[in-house]
Protein backbone atom coordinates (compact mmCIF):
# COMPACT_ATOMS: atom_id res chain seq x y z
CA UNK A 1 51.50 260.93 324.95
CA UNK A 2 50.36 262.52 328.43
CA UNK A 3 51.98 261.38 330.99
CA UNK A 4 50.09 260.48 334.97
CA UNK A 5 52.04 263.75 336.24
CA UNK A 6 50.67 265.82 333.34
CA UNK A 7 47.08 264.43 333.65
CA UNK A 8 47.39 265.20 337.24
CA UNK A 9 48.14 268.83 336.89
CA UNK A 10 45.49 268.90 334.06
CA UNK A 11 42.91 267.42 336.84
CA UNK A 12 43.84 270.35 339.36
CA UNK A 13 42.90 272.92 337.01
CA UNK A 14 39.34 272.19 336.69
CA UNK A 15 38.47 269.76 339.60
CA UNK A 16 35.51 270.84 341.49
CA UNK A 17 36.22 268.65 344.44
CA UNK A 18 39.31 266.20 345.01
CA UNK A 19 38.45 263.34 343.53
CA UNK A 20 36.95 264.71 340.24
CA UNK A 21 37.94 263.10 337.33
CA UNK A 22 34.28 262.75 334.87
CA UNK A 23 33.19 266.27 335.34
CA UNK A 24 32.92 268.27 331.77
CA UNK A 25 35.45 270.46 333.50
CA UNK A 26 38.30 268.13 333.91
CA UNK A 27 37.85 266.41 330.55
CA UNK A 28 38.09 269.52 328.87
CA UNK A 29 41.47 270.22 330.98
CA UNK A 30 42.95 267.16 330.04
CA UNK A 31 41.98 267.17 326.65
CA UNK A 32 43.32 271.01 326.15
CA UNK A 33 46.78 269.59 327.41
CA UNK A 34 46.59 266.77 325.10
CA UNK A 35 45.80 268.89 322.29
CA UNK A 36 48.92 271.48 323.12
CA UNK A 37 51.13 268.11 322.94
CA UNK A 38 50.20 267.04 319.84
CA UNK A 39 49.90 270.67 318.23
CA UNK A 40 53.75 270.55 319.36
CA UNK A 41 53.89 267.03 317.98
CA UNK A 42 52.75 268.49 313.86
CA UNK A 43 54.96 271.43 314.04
CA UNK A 44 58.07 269.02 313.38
CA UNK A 45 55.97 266.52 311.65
CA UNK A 46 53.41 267.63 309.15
CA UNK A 47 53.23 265.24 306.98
CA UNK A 48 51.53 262.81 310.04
CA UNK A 49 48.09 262.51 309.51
CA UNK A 50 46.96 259.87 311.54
CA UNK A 51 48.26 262.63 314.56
CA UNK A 52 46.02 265.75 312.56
CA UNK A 53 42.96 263.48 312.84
CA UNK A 54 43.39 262.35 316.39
CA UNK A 55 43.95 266.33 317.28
CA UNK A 56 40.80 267.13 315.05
CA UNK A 57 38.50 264.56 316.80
CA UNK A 58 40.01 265.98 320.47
CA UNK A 59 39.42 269.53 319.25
CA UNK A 60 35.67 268.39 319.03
CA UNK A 61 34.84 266.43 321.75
CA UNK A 62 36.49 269.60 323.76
CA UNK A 63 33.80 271.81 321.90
CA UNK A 64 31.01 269.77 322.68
CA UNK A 65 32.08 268.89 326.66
CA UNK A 66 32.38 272.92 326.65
CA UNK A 67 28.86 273.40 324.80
CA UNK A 68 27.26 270.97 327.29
CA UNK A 69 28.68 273.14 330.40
CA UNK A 70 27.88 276.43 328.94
CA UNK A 71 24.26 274.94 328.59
CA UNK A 72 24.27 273.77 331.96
CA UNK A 73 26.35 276.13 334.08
CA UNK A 74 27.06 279.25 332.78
CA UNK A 75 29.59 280.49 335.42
CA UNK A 76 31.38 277.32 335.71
CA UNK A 77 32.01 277.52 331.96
CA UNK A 78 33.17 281.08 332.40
CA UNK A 79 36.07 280.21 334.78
CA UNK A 80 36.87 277.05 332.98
CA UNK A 81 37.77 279.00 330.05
CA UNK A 82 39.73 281.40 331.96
CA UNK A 83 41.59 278.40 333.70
CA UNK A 84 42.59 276.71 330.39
CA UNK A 85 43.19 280.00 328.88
CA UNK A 86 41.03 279.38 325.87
CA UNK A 87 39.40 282.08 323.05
CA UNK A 88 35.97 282.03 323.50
C-alpha cells in the first residue's frame, strides 16, 4: 500500500508544474513506485495471486500512459524514463 508521503515523492519526480497530479507523467511515477512495492510484496509471497494480477494490470496501464506520451511528446517521454529509471 503507498502511503501520502510516498505518492508525494512519486508526484515530484514527474510533475510538470506544482500542482500536477493527472499528467501521463505523474501517473506513470506513481504507478512505477507502486509496482516496486508490490514486486517487493511477491518476493516473500509467491503463492499470492490476487497481488501478481493487480501488478500485471499496473504494469499495463504504465505501458500504455508511457505509449500515449511517447506519441505525444517525445522529449518529455525521454526524461520521464530517465527520472523513473526505466529500460526502454
Amino acid at each position: 500500500m503507498i502511503t501520502a508521503n510516498n505518492k508525494l515523492k512519486a508526484f515530484a519526480l514527474a510533475q510538470t508544474h506544482k500542482n500536477d497530479v493527472g499528467s501521463s507523467e505523474a501517473q506513470s511515477s506513481v504507478l512505477t513506485t507502486r509496482i516496486k512495492e508490490v514486486t517487493e510484496h511477491l518476493k516473500g509471497n509467491k503463492h499470492d495471486n490476487m497481488a501478481r494480477r493487480g501488478l500485471i494490470q499496473m504494469v499495463s496501464k504504465r505501458k500504455k500512459l508511457l505509449k500515449y506520451l511517447e506519441s505525444k511528446d517525445f522529449d518529455s517521454y525521454k526524461k520521464t524514463v530517465a527520472a523513473l529509471e526505466l529500460r526502454k
